[in-house]
Every structure is written in structure tokens, then in C-alpha cells.
Protein backbone atom coordinates (compact mmCIF):
# COMPACT_ATOMS: atom_id res chain seq x y z
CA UNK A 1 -10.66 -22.28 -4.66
CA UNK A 2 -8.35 -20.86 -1.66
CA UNK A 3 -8.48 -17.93 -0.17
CA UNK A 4 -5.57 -15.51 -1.29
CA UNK A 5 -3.79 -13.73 1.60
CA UNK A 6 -2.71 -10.58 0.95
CA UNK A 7 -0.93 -9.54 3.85
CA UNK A 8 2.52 -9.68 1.80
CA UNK A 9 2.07 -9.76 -1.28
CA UNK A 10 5.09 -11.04 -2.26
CA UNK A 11 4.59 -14.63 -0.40
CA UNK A 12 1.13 -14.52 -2.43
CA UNK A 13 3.22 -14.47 -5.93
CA UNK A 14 5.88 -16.66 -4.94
CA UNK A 15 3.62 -19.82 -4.28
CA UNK A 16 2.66 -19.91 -8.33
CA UNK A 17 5.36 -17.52 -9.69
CA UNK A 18 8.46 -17.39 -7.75
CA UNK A 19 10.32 -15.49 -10.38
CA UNK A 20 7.97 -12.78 -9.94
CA UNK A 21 8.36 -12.85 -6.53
CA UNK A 22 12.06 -12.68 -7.16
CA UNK A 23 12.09 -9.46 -8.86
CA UNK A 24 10.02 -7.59 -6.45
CA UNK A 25 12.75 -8.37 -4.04
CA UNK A 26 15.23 -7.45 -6.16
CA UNK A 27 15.37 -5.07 -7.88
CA UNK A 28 12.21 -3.03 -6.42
CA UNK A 29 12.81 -3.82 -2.46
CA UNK A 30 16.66 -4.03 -2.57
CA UNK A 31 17.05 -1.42 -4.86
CA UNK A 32 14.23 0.76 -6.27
CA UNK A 33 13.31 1.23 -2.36
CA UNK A 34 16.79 1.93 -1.12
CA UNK A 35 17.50 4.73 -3.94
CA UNK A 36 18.07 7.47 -1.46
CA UNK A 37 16.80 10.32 -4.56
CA UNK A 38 13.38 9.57 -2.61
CA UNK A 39 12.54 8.77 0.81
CA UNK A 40 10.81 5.74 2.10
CA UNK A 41 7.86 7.81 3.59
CA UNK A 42 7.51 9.66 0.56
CA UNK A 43 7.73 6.25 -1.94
CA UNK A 44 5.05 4.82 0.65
CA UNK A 45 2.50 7.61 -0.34
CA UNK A 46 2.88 7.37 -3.74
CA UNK A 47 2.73 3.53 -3.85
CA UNK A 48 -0.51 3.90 -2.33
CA UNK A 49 -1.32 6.88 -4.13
CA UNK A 50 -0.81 4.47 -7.43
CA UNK A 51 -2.57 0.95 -5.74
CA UNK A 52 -6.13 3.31 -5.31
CA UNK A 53 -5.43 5.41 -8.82
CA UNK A 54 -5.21 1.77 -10.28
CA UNK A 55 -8.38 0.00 -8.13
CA UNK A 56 -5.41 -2.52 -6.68
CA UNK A 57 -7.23 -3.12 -3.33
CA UNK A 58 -5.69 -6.62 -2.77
CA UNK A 59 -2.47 -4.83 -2.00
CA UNK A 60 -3.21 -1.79 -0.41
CA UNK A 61 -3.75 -3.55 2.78
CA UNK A 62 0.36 -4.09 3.08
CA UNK A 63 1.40 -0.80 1.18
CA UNK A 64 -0.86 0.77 3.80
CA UNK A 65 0.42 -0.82 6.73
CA UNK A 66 4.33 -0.09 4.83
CA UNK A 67 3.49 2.90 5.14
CA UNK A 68 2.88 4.02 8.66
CA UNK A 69 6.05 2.00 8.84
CA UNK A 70 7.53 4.45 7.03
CA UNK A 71 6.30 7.38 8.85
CA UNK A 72 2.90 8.23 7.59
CA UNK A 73 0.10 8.98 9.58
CA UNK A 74 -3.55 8.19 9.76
CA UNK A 75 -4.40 11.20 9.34
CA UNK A 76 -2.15 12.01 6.40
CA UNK A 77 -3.48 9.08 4.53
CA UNK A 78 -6.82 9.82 5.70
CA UNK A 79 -6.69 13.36 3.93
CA UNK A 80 -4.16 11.33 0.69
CA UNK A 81 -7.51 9.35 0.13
CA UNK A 82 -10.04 11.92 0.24
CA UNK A 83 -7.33 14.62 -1.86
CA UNK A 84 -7.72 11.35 -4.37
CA UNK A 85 -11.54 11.36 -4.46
CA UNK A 86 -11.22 14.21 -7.00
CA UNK A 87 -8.08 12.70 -8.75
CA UNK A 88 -8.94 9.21 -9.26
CA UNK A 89 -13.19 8.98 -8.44
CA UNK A 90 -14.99 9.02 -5.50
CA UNK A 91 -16.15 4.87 -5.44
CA UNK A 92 -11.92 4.13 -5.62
CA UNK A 93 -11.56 6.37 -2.29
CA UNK A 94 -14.12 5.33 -0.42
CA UNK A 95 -12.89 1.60 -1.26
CA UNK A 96 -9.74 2.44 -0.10
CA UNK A 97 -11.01 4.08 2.93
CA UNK A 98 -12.58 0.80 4.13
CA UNK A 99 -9.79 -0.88 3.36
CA UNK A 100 -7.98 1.47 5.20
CA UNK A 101 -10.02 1.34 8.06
CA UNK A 102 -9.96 -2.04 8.49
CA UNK A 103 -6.57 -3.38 7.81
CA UNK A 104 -5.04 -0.17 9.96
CA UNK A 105 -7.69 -0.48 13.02
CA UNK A 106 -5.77 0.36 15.65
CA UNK A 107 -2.66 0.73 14.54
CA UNK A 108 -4.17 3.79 12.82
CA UNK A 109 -5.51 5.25 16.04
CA UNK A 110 -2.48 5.20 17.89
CA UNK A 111 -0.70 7.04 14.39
CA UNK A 112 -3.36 9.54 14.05
């Protein structure tokens, strides 16, 4: 079995289910994303928000590093994932806060 590589998700569907793949791109990233009722920064946080709420660790990784894209900090997810500890369980945030930790590494120090 190969190892699945999860830094875009997208490329990860498209190899055994490109029409999948196709409608992430469109409509989610060409429209969904670009619906100006909600800012980027502010769909990043709640796509992550939803990826720990549902255990989807695989993807968090990208979503995470969208997100600082998009104008969230380190330390604003930092205190998103421990505000979730109480929402979601504590065992989903501290997953997601080593998976934070190590697919932001320094990236998240220089957005802190």
C-alpha cells in the first residue's frame, strides 16, 4: 500500500476519483470560497473548526496551512483548538494540536 499525501487534498482524490476532485474545484474553490457573504479568513476557521469537530486529521494539515494564508494566526488557532476542547472533546484537540504543530512548524512561529 502507498503512502497517501495529504498536502492537497485535492491531488490525493483526483488520482482514483477525478470527478470528485472536480467538484471541489468547482463549485467549492471557484465558488463556495469566492462568495464574498463570508470572508476567506473567516471560512478558513470554520473549515478547520469542522475537519477537528469531525476527527478529519488527514486534511487539516492543508486547511491549516490555508489558513494562515488567509490571515489567521498561530495564536488564534492555537486558542480555536483549545476553545474546541470543550466543544468537540479533549483527545480531537490535542490531535489537532500535534497536527498543528507539526505541519505549521515554523511557519507558525513567524505568524504567532
Amino acid at each position: 500500500m502507498s503512502t497517501i499525501d495529504f498536502s492537497s487534498p485535492r491531488a490525493a482524490a483526483r488520482a482514483f476519483t477525478p470527478k470528485l476532485a472536480d467538484y471541489v474545484e468547482a463549485p467549492l474553490f471557484s465558488q463556495v470560497w469566492q462568495d464574498p457573504a463570508l470572508a476567506p479568513r473567516d471560512r478558513s476557521i470554520a473549515t478547520v473548526t469542522a475537519l477537528i469537530a469531525g476527527g478529519h486529521v488527514d486534511e487539516l494539515p492543508a486547511h491549516l496551512r490555508r489558513a494562515i494564508e488567509n490571515g489567521v494566526t498561530a495564536t488564534e488557532l492555537s486558542g480555536l483548538i483549545t476553545h474546541l476542547a470543550f466543544y468537540v472533546g479533549f483527545p480531537a484537540a490535542i490531535t489537532a494540536s500535534a497536527v498543528a504543530h507539526a505541519s505549521l512548524g515554523e511557519l507558525a512561529e513567524a505568524t504567532a
